[in-house]
PDB file of N, CA and C in Angstrom:
ATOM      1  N   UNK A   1     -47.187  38.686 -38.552  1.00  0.00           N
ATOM      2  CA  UNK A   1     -48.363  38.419 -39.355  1.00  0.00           C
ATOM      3  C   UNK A   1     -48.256  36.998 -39.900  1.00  0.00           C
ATOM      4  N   UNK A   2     -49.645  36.179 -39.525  1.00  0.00           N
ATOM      5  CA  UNK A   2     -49.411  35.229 -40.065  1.00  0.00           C
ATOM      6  C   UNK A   2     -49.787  34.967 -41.763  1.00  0.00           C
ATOM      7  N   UNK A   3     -49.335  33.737 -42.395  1.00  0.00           N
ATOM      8  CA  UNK A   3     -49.690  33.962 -43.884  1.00  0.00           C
ATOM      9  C   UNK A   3     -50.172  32.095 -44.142  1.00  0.00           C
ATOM     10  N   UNK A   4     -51.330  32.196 -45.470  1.00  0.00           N
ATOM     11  CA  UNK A   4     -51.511  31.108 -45.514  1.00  0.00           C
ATOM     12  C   UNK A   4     -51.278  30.471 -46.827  1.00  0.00           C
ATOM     13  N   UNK A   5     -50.298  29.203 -46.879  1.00  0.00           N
ATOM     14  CA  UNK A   5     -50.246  28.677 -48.087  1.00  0.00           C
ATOM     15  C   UNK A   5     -51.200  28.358 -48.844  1.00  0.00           C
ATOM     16  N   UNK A   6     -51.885  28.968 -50.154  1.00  0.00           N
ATOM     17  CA  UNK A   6     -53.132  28.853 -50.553  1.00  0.00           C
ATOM     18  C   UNK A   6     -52.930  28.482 -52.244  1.00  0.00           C
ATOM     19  N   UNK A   7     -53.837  27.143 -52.567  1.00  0.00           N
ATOM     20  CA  UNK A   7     -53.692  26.740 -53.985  1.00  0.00           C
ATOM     21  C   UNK A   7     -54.699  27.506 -54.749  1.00  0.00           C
ATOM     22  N   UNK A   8     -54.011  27.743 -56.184  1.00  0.00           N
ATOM     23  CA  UNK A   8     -55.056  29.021 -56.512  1.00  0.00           C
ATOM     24  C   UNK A   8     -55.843  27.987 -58.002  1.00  0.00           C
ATOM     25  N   UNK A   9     -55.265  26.803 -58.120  1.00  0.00           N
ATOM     26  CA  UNK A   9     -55.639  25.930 -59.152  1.00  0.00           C
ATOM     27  C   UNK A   9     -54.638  26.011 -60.122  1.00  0.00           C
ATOM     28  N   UNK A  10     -54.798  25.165 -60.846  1.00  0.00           N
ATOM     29  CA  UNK A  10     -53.983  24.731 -61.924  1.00  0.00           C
ATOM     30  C   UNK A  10     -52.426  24.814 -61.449  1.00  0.00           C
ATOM     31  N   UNK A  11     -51.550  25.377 -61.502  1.00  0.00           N
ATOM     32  CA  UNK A  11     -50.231  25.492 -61.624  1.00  0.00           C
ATOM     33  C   UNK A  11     -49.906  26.854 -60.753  1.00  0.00           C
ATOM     34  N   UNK A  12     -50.690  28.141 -60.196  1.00  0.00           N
ATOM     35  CA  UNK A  12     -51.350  28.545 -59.202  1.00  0.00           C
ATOM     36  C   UNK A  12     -50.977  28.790 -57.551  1.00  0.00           C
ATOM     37  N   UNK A  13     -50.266  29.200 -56.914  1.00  0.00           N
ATOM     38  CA  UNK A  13     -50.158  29.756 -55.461  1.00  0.00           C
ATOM     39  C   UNK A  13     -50.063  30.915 -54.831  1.00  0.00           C
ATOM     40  N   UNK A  14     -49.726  30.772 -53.478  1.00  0.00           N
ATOM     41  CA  UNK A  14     -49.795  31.929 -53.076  1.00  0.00           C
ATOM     42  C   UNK A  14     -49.456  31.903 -51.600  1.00  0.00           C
ATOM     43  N   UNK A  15     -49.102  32.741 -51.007  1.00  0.00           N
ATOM     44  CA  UNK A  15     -49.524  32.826 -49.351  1.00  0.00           C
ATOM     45  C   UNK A  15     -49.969  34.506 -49.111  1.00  0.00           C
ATOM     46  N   UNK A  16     -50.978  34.206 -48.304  1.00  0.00           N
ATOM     47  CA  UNK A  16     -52.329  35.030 -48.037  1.00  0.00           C
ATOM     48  C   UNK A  16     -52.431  35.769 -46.541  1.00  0.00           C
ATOM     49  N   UNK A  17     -53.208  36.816 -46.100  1.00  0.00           N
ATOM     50  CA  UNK A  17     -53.040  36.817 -44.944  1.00  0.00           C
ATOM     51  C   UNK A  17     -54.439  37.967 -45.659  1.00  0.00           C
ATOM     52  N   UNK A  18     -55.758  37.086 -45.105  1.00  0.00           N
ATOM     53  CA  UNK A  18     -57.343  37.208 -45.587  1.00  0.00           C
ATOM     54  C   UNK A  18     -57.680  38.069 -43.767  1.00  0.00           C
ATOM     55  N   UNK A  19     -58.362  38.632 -43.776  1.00  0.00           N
ATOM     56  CA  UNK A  19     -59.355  39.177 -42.369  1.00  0.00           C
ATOM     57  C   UNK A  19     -60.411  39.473 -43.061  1.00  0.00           C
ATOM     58  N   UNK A  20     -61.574  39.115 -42.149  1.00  0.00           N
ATOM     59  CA  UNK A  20     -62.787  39.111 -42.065  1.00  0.00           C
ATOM     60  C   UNK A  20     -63.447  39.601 -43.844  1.00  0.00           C
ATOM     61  N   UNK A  21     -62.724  38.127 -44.729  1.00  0.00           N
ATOM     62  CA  UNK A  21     -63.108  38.528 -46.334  1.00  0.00           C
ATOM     63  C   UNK A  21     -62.190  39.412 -46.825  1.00  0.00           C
ATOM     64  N   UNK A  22     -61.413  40.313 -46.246  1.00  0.00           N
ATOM     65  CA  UNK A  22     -60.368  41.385 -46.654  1.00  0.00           C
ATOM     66  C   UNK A  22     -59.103  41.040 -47.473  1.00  0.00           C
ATOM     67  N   UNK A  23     -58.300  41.299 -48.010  1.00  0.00           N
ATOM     68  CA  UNK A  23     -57.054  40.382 -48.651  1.00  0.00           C
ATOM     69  C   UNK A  23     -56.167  42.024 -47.818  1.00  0.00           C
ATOM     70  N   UNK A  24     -55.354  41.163 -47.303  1.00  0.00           N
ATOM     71  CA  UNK A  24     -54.654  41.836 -46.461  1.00  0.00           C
ATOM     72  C   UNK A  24     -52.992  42.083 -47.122  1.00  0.00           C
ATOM     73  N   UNK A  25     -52.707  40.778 -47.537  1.00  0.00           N
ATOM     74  CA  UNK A  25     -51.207  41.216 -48.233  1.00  0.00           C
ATOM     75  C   UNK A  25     -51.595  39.528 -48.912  1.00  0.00           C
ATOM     76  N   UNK A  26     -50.416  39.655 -49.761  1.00  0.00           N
ATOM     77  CA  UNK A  26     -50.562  37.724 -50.607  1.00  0.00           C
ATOM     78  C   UNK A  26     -49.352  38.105 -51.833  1.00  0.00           C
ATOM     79  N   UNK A  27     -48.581  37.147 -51.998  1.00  0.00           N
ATOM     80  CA  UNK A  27     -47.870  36.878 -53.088  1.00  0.00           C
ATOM     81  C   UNK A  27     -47.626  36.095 -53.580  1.00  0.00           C
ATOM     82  N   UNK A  28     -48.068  35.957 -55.042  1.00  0.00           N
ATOM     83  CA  UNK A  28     -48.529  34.751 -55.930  1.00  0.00           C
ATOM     84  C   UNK A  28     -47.526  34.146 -56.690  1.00  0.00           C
ATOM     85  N   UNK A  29     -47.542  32.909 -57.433  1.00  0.00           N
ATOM     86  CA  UNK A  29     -46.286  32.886 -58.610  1.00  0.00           C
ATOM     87  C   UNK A  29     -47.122  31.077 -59.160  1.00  0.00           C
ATOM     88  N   UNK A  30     -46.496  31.210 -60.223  1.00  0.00           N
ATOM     89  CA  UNK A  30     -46.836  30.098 -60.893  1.00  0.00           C
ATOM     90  C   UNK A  30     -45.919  29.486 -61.364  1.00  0.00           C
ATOM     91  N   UNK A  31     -46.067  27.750 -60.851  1.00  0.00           N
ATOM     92  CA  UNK A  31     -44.881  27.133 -61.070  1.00  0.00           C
ATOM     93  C   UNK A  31     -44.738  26.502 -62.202  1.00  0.00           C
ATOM     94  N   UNK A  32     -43.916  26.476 -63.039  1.00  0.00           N
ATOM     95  CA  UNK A  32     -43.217  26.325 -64.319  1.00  0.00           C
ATOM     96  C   UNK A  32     -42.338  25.227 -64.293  1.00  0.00           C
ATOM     97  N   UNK A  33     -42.469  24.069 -64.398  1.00  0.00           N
ATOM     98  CA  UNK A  33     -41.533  22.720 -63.518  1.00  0.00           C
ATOM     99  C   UNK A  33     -40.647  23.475 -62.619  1.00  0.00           C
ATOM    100  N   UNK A  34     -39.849  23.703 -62.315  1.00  0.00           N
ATOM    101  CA  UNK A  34     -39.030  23.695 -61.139  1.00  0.00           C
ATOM    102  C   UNK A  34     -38.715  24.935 -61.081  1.00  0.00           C
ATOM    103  N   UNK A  35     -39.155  25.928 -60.950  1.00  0.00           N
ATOM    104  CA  UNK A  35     -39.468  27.075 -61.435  1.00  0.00           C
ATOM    105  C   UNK A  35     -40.529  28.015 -60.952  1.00  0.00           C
ATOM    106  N   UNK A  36     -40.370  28.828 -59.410  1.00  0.00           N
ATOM    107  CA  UNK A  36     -41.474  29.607 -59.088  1.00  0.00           C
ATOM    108  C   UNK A  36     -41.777  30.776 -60.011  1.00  0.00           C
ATOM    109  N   UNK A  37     -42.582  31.469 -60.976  1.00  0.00           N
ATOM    110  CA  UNK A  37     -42.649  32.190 -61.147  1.00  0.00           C
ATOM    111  C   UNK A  37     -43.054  33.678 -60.996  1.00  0.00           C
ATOM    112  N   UNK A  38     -42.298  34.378 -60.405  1.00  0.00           N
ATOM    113  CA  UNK A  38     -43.336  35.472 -58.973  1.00  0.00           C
ATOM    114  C   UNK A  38     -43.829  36.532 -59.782  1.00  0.00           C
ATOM    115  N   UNK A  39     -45.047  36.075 -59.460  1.00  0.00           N
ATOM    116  CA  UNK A  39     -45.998  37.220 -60.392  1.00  0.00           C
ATOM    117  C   UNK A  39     -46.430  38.763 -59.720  1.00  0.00           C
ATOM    118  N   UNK A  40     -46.852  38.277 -58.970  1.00  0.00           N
ATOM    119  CA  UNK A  40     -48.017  39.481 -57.953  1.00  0.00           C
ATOM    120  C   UNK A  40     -47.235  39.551 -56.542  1.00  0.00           C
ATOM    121  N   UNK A  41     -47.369  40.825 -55.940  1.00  0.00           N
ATOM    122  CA  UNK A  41     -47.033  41.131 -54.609  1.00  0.00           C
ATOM    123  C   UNK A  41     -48.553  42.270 -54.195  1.00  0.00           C
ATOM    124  N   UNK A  42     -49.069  41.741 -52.741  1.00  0.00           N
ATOM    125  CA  UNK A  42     -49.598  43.016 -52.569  1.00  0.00           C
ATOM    126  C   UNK A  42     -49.798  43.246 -51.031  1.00  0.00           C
ATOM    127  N   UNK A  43     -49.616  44.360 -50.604  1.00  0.00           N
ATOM    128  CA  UNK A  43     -49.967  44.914 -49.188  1.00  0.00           C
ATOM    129  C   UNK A  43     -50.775  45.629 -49.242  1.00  0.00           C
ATOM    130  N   UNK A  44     -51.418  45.600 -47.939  1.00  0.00           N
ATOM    131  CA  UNK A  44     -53.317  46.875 -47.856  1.00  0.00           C
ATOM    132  C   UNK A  44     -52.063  47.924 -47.922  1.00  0.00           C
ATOM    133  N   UNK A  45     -52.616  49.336 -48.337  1.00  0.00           N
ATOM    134  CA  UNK A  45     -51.847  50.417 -47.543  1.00  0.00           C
ATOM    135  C   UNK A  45     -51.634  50.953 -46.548  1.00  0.00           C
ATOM    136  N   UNK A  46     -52.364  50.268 -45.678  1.00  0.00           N
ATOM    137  CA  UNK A  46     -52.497  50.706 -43.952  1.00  0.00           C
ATOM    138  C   UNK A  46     -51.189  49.986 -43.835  1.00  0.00           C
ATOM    139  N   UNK A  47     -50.550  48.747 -43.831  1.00  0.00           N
ATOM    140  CA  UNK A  47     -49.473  47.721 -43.953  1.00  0.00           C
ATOM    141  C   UNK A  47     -48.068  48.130 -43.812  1.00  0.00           C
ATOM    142  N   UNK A  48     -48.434  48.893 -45.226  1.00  0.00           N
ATOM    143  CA  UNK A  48     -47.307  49.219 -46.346  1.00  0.00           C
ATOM    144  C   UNK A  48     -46.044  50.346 -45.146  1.00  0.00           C
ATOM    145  N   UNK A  49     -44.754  49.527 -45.609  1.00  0.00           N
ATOM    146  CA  UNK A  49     -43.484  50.652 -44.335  1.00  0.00           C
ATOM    147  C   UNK A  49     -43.128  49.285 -43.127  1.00  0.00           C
ATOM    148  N   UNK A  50     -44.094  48.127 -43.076  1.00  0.00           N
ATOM    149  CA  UNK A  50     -44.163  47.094 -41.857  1.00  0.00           C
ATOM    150  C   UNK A  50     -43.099  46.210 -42.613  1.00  0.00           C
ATOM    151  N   UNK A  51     -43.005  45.587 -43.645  1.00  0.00           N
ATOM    152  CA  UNK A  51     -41.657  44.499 -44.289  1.00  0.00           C
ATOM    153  C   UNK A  51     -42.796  43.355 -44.392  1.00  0.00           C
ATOM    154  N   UNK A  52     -44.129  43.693 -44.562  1.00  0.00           N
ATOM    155  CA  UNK A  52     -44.780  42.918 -44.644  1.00  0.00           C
ATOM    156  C   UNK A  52     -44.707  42.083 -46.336  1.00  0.00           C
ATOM    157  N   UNK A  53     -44.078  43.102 -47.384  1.00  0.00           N
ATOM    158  CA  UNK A  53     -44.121  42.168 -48.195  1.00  0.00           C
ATOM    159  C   UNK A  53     -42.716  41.392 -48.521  1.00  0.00           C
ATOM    160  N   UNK A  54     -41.456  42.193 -47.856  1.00  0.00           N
ATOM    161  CA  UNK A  54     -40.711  41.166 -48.030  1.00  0.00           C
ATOM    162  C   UNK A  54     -40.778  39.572 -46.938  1.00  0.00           C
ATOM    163  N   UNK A  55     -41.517  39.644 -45.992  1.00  0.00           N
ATOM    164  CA  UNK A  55     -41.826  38.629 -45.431  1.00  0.00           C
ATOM    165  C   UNK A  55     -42.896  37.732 -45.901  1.00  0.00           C
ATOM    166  N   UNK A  56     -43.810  38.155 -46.729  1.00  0.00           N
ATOM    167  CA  UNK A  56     -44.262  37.120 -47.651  1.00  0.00           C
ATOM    168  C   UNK A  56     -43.173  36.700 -48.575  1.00  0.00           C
ATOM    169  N   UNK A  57     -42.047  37.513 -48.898  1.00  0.00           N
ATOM    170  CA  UNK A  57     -41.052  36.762 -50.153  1.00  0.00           C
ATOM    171  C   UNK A  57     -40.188  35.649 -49.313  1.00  0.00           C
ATOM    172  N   UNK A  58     -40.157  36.139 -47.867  1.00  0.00           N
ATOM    173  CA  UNK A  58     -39.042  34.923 -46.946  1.00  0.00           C
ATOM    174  C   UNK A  58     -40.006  33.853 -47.111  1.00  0.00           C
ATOM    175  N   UNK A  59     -41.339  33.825 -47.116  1.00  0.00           N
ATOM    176  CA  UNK A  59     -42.292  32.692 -46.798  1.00  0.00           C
ATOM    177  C   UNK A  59     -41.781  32.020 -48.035  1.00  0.00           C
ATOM    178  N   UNK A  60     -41.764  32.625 -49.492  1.00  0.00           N
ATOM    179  CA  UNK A  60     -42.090  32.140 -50.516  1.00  0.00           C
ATOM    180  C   UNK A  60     -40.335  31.708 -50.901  1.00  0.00           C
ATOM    181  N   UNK A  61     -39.997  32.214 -50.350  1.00  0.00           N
ATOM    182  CA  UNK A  61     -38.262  31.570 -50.999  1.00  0.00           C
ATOM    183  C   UNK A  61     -37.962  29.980 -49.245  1.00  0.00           C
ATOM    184  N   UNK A  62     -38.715  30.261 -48.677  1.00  0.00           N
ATOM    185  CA  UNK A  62     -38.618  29.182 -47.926  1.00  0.00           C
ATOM    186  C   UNK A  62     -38.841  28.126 -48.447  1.00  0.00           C
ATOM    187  N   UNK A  63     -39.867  28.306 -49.320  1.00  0.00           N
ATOM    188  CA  UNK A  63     -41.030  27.268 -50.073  1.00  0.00           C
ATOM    189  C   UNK A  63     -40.149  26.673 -51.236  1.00  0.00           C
ATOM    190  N   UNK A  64     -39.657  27.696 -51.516  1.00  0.00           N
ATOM    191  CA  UNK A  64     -38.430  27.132 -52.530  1.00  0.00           C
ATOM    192  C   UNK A  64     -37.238  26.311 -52.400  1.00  0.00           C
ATOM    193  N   UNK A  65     -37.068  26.785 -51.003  1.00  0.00           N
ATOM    194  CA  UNK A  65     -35.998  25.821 -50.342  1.00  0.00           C
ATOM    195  C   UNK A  65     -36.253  24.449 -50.138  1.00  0.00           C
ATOM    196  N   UNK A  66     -37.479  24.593 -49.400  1.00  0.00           N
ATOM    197  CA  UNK A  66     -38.205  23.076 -49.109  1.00  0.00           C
ATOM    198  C   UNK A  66     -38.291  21.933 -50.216  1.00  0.00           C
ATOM    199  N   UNK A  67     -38.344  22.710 -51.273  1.00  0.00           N
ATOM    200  CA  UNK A  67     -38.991  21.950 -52.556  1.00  0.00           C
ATOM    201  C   UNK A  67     -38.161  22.035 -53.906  1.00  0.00           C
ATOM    202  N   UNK A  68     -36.717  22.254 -53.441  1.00  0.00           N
ATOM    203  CA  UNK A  68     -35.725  22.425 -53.994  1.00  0.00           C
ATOM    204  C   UNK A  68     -36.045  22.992 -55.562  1.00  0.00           C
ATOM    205  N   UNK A  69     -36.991  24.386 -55.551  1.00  0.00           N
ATOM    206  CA  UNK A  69     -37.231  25.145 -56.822  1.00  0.00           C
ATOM    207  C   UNK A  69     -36.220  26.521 -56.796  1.00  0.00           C
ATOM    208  N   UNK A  70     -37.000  26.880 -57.782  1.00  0.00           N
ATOM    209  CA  UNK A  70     -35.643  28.182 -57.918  1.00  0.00           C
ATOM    210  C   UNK A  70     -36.881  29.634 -58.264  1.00  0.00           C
ATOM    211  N   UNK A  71     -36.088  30.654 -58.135  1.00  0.00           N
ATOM    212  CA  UNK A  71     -37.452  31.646 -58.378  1.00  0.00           C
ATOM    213  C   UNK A  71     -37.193  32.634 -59.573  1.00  0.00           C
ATOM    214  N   UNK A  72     -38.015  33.089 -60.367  1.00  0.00           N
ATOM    215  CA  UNK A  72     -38.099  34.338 -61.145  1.00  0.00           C
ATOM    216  C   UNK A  72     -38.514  35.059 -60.611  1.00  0.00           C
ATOM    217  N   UNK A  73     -38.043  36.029 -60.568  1.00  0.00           N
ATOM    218  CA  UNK A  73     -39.161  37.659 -60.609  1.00  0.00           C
ATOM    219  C   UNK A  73     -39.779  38.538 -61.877  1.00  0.00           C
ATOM    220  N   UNK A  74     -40.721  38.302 -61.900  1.00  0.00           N
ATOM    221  CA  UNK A  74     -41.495  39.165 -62.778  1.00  0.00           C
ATOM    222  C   UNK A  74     -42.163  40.284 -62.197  1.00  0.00           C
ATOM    223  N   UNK A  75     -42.969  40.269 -60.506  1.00  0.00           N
ATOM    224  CA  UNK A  75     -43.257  41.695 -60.165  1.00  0.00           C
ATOM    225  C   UNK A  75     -42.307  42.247 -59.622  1.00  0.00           C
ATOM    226  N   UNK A  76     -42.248  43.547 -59.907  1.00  0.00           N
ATOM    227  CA  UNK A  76     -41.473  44.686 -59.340  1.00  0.00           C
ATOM    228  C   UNK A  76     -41.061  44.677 -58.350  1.00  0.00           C
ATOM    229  N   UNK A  77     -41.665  43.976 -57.332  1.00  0.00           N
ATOM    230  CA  UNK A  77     -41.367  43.986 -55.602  1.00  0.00           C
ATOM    231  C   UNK A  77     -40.541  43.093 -55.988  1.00  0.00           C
ATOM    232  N   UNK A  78     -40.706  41.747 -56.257  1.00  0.00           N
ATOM    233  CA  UNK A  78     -39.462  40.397 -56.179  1.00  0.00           C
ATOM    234  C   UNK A  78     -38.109  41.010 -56.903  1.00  0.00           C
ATOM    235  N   UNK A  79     -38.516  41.317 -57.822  1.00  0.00           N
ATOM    236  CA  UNK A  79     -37.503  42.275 -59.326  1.00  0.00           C
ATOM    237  C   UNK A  79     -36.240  43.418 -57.882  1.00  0.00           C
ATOM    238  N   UNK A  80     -37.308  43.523 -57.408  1.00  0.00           N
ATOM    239  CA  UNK A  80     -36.139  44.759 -57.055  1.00  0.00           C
ATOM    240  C   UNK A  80     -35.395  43.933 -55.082  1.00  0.00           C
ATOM    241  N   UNK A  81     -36.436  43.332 -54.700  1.00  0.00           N
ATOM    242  CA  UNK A  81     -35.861  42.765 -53.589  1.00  0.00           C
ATOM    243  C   UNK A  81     -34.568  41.608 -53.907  1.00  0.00           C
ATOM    244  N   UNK A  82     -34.580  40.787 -54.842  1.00  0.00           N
ATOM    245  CA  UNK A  82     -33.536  40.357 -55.672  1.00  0.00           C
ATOM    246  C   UNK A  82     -32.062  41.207 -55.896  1.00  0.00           C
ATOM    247  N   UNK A  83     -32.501  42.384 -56.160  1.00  0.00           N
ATOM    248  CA  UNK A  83     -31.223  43.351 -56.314  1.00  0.00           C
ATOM    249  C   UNK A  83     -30.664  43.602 -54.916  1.00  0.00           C
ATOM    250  N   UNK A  84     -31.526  43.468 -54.227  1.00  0.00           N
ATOM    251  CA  UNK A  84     -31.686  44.443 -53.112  1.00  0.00           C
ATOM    252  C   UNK A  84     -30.779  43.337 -52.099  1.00  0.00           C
ATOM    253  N   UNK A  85     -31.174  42.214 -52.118  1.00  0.00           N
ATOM    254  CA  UNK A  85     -30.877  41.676 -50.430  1.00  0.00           C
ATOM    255  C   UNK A  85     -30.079  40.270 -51.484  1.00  0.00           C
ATOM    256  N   UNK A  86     -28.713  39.788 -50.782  1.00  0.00           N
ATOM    257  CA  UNK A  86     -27.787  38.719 -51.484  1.00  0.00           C
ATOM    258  C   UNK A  86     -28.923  37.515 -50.754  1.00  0.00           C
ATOM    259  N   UNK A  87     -29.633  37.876 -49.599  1.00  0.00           N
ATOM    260  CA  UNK A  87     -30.177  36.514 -48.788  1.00  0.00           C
ATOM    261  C   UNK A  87     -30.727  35.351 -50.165  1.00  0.00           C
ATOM    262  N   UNK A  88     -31.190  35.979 -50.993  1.00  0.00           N
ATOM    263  CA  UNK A  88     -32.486  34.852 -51.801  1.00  0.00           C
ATOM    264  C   UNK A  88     -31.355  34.773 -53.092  1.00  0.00           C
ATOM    265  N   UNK A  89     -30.050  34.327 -53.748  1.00  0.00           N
ATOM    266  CA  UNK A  89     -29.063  34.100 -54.391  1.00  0.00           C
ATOM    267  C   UNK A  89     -29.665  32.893 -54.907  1.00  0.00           C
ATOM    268  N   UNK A  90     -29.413  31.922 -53.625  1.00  0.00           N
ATOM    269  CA  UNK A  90     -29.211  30.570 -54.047  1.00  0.00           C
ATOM    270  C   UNK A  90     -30.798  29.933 -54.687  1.00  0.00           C
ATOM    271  N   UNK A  91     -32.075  31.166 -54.566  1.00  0.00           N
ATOM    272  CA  UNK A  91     -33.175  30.519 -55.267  1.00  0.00           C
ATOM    273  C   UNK A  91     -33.379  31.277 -56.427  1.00  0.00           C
ATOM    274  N   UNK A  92     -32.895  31.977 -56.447  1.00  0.00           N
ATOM    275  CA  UNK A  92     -32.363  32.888 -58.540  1.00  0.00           C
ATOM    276  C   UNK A  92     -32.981  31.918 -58.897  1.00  0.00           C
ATOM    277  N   UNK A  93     -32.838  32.124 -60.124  1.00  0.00           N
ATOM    278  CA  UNK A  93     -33.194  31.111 -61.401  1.00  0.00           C
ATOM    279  C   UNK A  93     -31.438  31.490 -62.085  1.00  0.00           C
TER     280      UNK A  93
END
């Protein structure tokens, strides 16, 4: 699935994966100087069981890499994939 880096304004992102007007999956966070803050996770439920949302979090800790930030979790999905997998360590906060 592809996903699209999308500015949501002000301080504001996301990557998206939209069909025909639909919001298909997207996970948001707001950056805080150097500092992703991961707010929102969401998958359609047709989706949901695919790893579709931890592959929006690889998109979004990529993004972190690139841009040498670090991440919080505040939704539940990041909160617990954090516990879950050592891969995303080095973009902790």
């Amino acid at each position: 699935m592809d996903f699209t880096f999308t500015e949501l304004g002000g301080d504001a992102f996301a990557y998206r994966n939209e069909q025909d007007g639909k919001m298909l999956a997207e996970i948001t966070w707001t950056l805080l100087g150097d500092v992703m803050v991961m707010d929102h996770a969401f998958v359609d439920p047709e989706l949901r069981g695919q790893n579709v949302a931890k592959s929006l979090l690889d998109h979004a800790a990529d993004y972190a890499r690139e841009n040498n930030l670090k991440m919080e979790p505040v939704c539940s999905y990041v909160v617990t994939a954090f516990e879950r997998y050592k891969e995303y360590d080095d973009v902790k906060v």
